[in-house]
Protein backbone atom coordinates (compact mmCIF):
# COMPACT_ATOMS: atom_id res chain seq x y z
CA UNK A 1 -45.53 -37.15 60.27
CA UNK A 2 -46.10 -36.83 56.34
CA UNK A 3 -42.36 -36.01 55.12
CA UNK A 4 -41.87 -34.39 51.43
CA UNK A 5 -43.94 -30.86 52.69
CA UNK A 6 -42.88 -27.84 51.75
CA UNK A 7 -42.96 -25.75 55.19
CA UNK A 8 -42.87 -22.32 53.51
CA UNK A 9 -46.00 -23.73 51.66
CA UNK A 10 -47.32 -24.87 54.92
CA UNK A 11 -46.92 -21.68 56.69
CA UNK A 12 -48.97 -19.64 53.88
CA UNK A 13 -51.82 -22.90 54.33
CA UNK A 14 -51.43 -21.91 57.98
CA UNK A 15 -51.88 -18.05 57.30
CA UNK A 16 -55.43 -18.44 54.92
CA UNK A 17 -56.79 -21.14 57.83
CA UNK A 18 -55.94 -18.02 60.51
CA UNK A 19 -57.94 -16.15 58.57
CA UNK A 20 -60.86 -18.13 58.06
CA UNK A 21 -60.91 -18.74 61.67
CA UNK A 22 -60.95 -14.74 62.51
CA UNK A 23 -57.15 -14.24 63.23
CA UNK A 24 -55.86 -11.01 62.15
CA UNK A 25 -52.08 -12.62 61.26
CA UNK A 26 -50.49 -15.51 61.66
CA UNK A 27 -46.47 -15.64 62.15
CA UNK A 28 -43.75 -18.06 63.13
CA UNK A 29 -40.51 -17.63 65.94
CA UNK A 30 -37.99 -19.46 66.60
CA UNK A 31 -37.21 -21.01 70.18
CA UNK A 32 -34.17 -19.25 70.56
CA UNK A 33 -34.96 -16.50 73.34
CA UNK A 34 -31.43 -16.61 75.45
CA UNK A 35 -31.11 -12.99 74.68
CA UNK A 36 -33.95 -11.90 76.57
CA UNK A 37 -33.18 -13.39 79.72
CA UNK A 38 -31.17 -11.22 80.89
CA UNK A 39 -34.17 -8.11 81.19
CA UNK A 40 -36.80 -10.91 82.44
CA UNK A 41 -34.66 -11.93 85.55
CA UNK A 42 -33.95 -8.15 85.76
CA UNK A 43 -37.50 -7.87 85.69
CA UNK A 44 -37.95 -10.32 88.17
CA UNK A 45 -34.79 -9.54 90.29
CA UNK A 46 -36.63 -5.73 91.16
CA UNK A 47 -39.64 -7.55 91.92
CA UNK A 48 -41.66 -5.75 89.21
CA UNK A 49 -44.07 -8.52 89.22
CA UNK A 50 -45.59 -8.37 92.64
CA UNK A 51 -47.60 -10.53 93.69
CA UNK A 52 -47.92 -12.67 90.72
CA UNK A 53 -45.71 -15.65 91.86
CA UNK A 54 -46.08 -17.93 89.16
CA UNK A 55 -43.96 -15.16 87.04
CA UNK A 56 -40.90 -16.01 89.02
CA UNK A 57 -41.93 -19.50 89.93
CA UNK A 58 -41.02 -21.20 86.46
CA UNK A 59 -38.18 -19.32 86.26
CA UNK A 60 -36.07 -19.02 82.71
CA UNK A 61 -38.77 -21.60 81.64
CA UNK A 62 -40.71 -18.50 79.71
CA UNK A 63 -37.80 -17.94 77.79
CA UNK A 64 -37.39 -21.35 76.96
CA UNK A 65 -40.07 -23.13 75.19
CA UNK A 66 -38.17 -26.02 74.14
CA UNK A 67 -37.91 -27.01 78.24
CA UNK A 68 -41.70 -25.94 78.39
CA UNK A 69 -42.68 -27.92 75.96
CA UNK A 70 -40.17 -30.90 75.19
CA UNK A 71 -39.96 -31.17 71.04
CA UNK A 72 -40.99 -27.21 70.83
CA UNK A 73 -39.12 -26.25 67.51
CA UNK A 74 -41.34 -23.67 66.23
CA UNK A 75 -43.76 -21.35 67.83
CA UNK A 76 -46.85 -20.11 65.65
CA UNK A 77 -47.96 -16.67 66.93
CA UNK A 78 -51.31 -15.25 66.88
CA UNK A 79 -53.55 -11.94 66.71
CA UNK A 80 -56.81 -11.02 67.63
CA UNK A 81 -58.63 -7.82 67.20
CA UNK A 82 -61.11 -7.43 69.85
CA UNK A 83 -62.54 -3.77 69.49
CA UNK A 84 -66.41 -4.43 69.42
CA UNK A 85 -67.86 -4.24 65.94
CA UNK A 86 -69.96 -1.44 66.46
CA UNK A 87 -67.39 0.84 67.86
CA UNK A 88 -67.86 4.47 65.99
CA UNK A 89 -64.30 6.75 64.69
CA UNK A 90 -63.14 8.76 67.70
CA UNK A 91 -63.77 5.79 70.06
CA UNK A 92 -60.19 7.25 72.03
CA UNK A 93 -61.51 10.28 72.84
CA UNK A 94 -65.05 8.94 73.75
CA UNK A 95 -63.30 6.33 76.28
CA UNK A 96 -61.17 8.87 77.69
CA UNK A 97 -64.05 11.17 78.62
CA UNK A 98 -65.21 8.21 80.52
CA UNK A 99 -63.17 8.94 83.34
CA UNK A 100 -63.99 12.82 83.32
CA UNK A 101 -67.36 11.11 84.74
CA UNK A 102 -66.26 10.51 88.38
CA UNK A 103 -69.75 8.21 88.92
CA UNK A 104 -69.41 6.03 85.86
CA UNK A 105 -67.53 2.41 85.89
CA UNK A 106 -65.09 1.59 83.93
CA UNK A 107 -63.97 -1.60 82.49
CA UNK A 108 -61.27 -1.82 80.62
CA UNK A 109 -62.41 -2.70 76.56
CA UNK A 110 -60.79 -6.11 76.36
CA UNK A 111 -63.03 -7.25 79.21
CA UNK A 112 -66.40 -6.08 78.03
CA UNK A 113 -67.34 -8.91 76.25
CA UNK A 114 -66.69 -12.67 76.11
CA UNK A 115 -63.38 -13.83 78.10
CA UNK A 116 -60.87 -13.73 75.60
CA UNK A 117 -59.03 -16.76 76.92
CA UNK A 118 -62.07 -19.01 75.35
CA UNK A 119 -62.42 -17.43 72.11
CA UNK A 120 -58.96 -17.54 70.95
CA UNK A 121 -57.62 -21.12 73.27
CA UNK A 122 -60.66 -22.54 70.51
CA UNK A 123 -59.68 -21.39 67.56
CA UNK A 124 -56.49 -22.13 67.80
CA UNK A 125 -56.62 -25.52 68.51
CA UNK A 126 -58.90 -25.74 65.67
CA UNK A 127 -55.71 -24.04 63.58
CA UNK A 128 -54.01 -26.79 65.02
CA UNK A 129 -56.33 -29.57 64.35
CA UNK A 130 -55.90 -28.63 60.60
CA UNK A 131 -52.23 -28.52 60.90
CA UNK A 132 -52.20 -32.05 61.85
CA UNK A 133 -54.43 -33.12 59.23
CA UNK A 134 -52.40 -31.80 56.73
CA UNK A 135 -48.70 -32.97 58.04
CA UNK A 136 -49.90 -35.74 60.00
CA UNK A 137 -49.23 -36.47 64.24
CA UNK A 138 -48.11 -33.65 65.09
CA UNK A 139 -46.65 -32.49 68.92
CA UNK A 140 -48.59 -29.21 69.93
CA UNK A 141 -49.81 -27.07 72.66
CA UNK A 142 -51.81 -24.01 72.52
CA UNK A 143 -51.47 -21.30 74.86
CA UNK A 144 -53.60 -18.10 75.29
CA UNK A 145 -52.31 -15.76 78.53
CA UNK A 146 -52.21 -19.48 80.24
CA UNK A 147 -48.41 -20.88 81.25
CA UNK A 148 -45.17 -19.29 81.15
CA UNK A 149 -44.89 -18.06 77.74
CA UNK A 150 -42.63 -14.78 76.67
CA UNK A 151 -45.77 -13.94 74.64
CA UNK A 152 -44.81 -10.10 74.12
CA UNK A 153 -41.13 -11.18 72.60
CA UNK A 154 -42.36 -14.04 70.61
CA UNK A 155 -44.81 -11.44 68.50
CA UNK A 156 -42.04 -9.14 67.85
CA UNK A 157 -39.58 -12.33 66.62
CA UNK A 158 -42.40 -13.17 64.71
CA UNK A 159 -43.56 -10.18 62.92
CA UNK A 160 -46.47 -9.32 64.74
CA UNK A 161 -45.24 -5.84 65.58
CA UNK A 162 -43.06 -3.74 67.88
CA UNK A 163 -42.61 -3.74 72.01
CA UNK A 164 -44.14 -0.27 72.57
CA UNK A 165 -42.87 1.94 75.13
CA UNK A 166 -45.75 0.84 77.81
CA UNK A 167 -44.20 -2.80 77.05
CA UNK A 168 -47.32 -4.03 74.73
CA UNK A 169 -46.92 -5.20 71.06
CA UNK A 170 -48.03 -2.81 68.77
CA UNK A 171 -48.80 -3.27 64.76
CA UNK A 172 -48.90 -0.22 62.30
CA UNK A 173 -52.01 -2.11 60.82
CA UNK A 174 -53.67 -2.87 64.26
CA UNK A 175 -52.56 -0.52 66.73
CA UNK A 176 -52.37 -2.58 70.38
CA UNK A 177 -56.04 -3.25 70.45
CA UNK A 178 -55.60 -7.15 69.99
CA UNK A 179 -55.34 -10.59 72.02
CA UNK A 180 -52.27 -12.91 71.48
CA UNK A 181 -52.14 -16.94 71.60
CA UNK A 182 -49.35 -18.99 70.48
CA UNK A 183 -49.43 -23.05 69.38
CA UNK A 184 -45.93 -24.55 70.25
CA UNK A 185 -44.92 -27.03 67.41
CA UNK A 186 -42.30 -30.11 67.04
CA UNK A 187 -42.52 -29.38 62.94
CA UNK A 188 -39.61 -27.02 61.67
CA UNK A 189 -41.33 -24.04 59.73
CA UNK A 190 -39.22 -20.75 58.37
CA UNK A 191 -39.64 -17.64 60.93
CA UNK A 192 -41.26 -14.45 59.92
CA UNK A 193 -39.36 -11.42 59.71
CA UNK A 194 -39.51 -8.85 62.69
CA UNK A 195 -40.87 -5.45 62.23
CA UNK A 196 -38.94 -2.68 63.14
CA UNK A 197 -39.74 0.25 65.89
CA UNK A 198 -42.11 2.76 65.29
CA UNK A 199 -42.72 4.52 68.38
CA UNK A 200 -39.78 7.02 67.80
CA UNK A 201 -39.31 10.44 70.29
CA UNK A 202 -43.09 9.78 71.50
CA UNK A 203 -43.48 9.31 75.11
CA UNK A 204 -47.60 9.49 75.81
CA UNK A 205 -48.05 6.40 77.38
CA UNK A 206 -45.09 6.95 79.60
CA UNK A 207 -46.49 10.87 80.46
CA UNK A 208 -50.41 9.52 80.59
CA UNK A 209 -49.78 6.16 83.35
CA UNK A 210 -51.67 7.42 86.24
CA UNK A 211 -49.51 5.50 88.57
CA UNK A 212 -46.79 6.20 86.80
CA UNK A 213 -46.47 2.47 86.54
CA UNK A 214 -44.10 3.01 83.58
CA UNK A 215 -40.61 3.51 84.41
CA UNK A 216 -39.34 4.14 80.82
CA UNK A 217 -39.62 2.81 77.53
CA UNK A 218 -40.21 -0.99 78.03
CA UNK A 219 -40.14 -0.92 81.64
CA UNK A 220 -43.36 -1.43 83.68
CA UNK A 221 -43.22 -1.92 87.64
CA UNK A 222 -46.60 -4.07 87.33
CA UNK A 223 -46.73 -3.28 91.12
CA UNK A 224 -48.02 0.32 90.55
CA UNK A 225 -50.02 -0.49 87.60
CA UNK A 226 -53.87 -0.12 87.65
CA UNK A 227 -54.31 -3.19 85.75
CA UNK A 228 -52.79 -5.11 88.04
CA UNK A 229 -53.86 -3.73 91.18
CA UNK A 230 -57.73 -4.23 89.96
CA UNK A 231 -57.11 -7.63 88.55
CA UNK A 232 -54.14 -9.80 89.67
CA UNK A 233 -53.47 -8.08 93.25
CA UNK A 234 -55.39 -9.40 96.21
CA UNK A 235 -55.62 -8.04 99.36
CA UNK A 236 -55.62 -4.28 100.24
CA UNK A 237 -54.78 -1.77 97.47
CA UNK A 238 -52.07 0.55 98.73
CA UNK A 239 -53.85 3.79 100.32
CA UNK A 240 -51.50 6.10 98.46
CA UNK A 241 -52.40 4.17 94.86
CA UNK A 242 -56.11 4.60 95.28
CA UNK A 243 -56.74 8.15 94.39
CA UNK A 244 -54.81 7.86 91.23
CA UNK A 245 -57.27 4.60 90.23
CA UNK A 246 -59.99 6.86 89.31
CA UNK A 247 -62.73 5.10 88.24
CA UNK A 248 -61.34 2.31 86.69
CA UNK A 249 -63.02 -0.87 88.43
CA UNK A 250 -61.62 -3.42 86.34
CA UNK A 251 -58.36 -2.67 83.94
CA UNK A 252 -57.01 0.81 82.67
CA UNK A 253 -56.47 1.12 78.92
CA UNK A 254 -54.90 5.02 79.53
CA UNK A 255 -51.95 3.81 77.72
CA UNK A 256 -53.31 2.96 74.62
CA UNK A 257 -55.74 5.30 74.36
CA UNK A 258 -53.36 8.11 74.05
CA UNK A 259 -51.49 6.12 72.09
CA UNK A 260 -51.00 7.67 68.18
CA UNK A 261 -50.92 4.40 66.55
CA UNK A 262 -54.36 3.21 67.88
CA UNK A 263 -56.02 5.26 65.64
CA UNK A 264 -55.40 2.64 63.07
CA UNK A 265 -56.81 -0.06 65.52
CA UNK A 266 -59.37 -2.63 63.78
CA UNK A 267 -62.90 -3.86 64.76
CA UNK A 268 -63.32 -7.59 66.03
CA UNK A 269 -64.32 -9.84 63.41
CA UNK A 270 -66.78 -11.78 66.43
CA UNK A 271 -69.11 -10.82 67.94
CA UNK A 272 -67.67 -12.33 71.04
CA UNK A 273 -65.96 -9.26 71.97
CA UNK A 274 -68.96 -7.18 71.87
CA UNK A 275 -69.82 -5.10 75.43
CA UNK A 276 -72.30 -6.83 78.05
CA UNK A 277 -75.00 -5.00 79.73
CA UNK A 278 -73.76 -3.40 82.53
CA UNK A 279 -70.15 -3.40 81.30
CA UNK A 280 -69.89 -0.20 79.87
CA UNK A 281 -71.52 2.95 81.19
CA UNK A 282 -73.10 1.80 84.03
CA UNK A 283 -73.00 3.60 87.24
CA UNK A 284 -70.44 2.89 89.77
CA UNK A 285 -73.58 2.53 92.02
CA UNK A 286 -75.76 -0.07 90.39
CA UNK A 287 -72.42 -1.92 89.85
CA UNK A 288 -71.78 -1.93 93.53
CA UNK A 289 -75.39 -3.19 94.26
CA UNK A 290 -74.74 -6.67 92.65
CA UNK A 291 -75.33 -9.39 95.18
CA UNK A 292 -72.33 -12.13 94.68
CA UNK A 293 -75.02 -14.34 92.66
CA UNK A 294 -75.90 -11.34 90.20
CA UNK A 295 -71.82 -11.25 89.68
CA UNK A 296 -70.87 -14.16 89.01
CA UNK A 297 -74.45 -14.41 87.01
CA UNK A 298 -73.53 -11.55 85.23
CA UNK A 299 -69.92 -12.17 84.38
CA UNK A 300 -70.54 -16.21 83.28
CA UNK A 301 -68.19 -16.43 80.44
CA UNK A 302 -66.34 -13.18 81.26
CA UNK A 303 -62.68 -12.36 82.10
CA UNK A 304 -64.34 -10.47 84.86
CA UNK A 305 -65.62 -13.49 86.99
CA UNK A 306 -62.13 -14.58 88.00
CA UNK A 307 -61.60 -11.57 90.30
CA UNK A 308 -64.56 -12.83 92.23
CA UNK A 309 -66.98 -10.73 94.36
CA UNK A 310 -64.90 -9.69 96.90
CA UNK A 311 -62.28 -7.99 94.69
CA UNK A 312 -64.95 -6.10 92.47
CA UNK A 313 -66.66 -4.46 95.75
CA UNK A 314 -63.11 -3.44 96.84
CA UNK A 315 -62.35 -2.11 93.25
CA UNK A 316 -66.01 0.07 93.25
CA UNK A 317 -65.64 0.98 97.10
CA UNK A 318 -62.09 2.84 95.86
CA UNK A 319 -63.97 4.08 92.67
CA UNK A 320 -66.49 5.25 94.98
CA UNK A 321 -64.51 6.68 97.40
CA UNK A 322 -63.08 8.93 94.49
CA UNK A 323 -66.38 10.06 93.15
CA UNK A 324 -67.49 11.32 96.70
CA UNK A 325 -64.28 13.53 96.77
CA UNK A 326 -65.38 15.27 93.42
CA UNK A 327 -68.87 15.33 94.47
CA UNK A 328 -70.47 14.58 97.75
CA UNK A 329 -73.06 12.38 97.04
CA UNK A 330 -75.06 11.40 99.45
CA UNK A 331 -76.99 7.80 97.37
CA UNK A 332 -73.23 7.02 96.99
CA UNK A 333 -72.40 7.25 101.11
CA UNK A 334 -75.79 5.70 101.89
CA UNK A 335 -74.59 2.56 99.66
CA UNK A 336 -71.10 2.16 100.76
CA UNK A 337 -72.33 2.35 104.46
CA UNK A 338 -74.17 -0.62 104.21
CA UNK A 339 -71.51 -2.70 103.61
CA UNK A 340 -69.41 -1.31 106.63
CA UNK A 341 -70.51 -4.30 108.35
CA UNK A 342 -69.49 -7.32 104.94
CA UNK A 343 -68.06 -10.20 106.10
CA UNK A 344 -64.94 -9.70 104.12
CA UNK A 345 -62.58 -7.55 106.19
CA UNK A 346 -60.86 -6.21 102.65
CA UNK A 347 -64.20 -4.91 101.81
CA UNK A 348 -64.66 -3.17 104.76
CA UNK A 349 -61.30 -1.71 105.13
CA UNK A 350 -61.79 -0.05 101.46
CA UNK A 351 -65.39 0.65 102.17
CA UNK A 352 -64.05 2.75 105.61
CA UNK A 353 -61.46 4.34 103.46
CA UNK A 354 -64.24 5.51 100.61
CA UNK A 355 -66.16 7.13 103.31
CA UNK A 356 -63.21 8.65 105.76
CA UNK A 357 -63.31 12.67 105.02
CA UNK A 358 -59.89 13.46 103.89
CA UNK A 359 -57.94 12.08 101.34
CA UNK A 360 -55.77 13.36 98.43
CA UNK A 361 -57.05 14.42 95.22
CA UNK A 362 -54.96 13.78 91.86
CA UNK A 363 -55.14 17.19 89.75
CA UNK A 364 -54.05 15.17 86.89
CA UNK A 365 -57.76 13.39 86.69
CA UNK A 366 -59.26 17.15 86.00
CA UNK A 367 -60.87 16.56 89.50
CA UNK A 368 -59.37 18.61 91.16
């Protein structure tokens, strides 16, 4: 490694090269997270984390990147706006009207466009490329939603904002509507100063969770959360969750969008994170119709494509199944019946469910 730079210099070098390479802020944390490992194995201990083994499996690890990454010293934090560029001023209100519209799909706004994980695992090895050129061999490793990393409490250490009360990071700048990444270091660099909390008395995102998947301020049971349950659960959804899913087929972004500081959310720099066809707006009908090869065709390159086929027919057969208790439609029950007979019995089950005659209704949705 070069020796004689100055690391405060360094760290504004490293600031201007996040810029240039679309990063909203850049900050630094130290590797000293001991103090939250006590509310992780809490976390853990109540089994918030369902079926997402590999939470528990690397136990304190997360909180520990010095034993994830022998020679760790610093950790570089990252943000990335990813509202699409063309999104117009009241874009809250216009996403929350979405699911007044019991027959439209909806994807959560992160996953619209290009899969995140791509984008900003790139970029920042190319932030860390030009690190090494400029201090010499340098130990790294970039991580973007990819290995045990406390990503949420390194952004706070680091000055990237606030835990909110629905557990995301939130800037007064930024809002929530932004990816993180992080590029562990063996280089000593000066740690950015935390923000403080902003969220005060306010309690929407804990009053707006559907599920209720929010247990109080900084405490999520991921088990109940619609996010989860769409995306990282497989299997059968619990019958007594699906009602309250709506029709969100992929994500729910309820908590942010009643969320007050969102209105000061940015646009994406990229066009990466622009919507696909088909990804907003669409019918929960057409989406429903895609053969497995129009999927994965359809979602190359997309966060999407990792839930595979069989979890996004299960995900519109619930969405589905909702609409026809608003509305009995009878395109929508001619389409679900013909895939009574799929070869995947978790599409069938759901499928069976959609189209049984009862079910509750939640008056919360306005669809009542």
């Amino acid at each position: 490694m070069k020796s004689g730079f100055d690391a405060a210099q360094l760290v504004s070098q490293i600031q201007a090269w996040g810029r240039e390479l679309a990063f909203s802020q850049i900050g630094v944390a130290g590797v000293d997270l001991s103090a939250a490992e006590p509310g992780l194995q809490a976390w853990l201990d109540a089994g918030f984390h369902g079926d997402m083994a590999y939470m528990a499996s690397h136990g304190m690890k997360r909180a520990r990147p010095a034993e994830l990454v022998p020679g760790t010293v610093s950790v570089l934090t990252a943000r990335m706006d990813y509202l699409p560029q063309a999104t117009p001023e009241g874009w809250q209100a216009t996403e929350l009207a979405r699911l007044q519209r019991p027959g439209e799909a909806v994807v959560s706004l992160y996953a619209r466009g290009r899969d995140y994980h791509k984008v900003l695992r790139s970029r920042l090895q190319k932030l860390a490329d030009r690190i090494a050129s400029a201090v010499g061999p340098l130990g790294h490793r970039v991580f973007t939603d990819s290995a045990p990393v406390l990503e949420v409490e390194l952004a706070q250490r680091s000055g990237q904002g606030w835990r909110g009360k629905h557990t995301l990071v939130l800037n007064r700048e930024g809002g929530s509507m932004f990816f993180l990444g992080e590029i562990y270091l063996d280089i000593a660099l000066p740690p950015s100063e935390p923000v403080s909390d902003h969220c005060g008395a306010c309690t929407a995102c804990i009053k707006v969770c559907p599920t209720q998947a929010i247990l109080g301020p900084q405490r999520l049971d991921a088990r109940r959360c619609i996010s989860y349950l769409t995306i990282e659960h497989a299997g059968s959804i619990p019958e007594d969750l699906r009602p309250l899913i709506g029709n969100r087929i992929y994500g729910c972004d309820d908590c942010q969008l009643v969320c007050p500081w969102n209105k000061f959310a940015q646009r994406a720099s990229l066009a990466d994170f622009d919507p696909r066809e088909g990804l907003a707006g669409s019918a929960l009908i057409e989406l429903f119709a895609w053969s497995e090869e129009e999927f994965l065709r359809r979602t190359e390159g997309s966060s999407i494509r990792r839930i595979g086929h069989e979890r996004w027919l299960r995900n519109i057969a619930v969405a589905m199944g909702n609409a026809l208790r608003v509305a009995d439609d009878p395109a929508v029950r001619s389409v679900l019946s013909l895939h009574l007979q799929h070869p995947s019995a978790t599409v069938r089950e759901h499928v069976s469910w959609a189209l049984a005659p009862q079910r509750r209704r939640d008056p919360r949705q306005g669809w009542e």
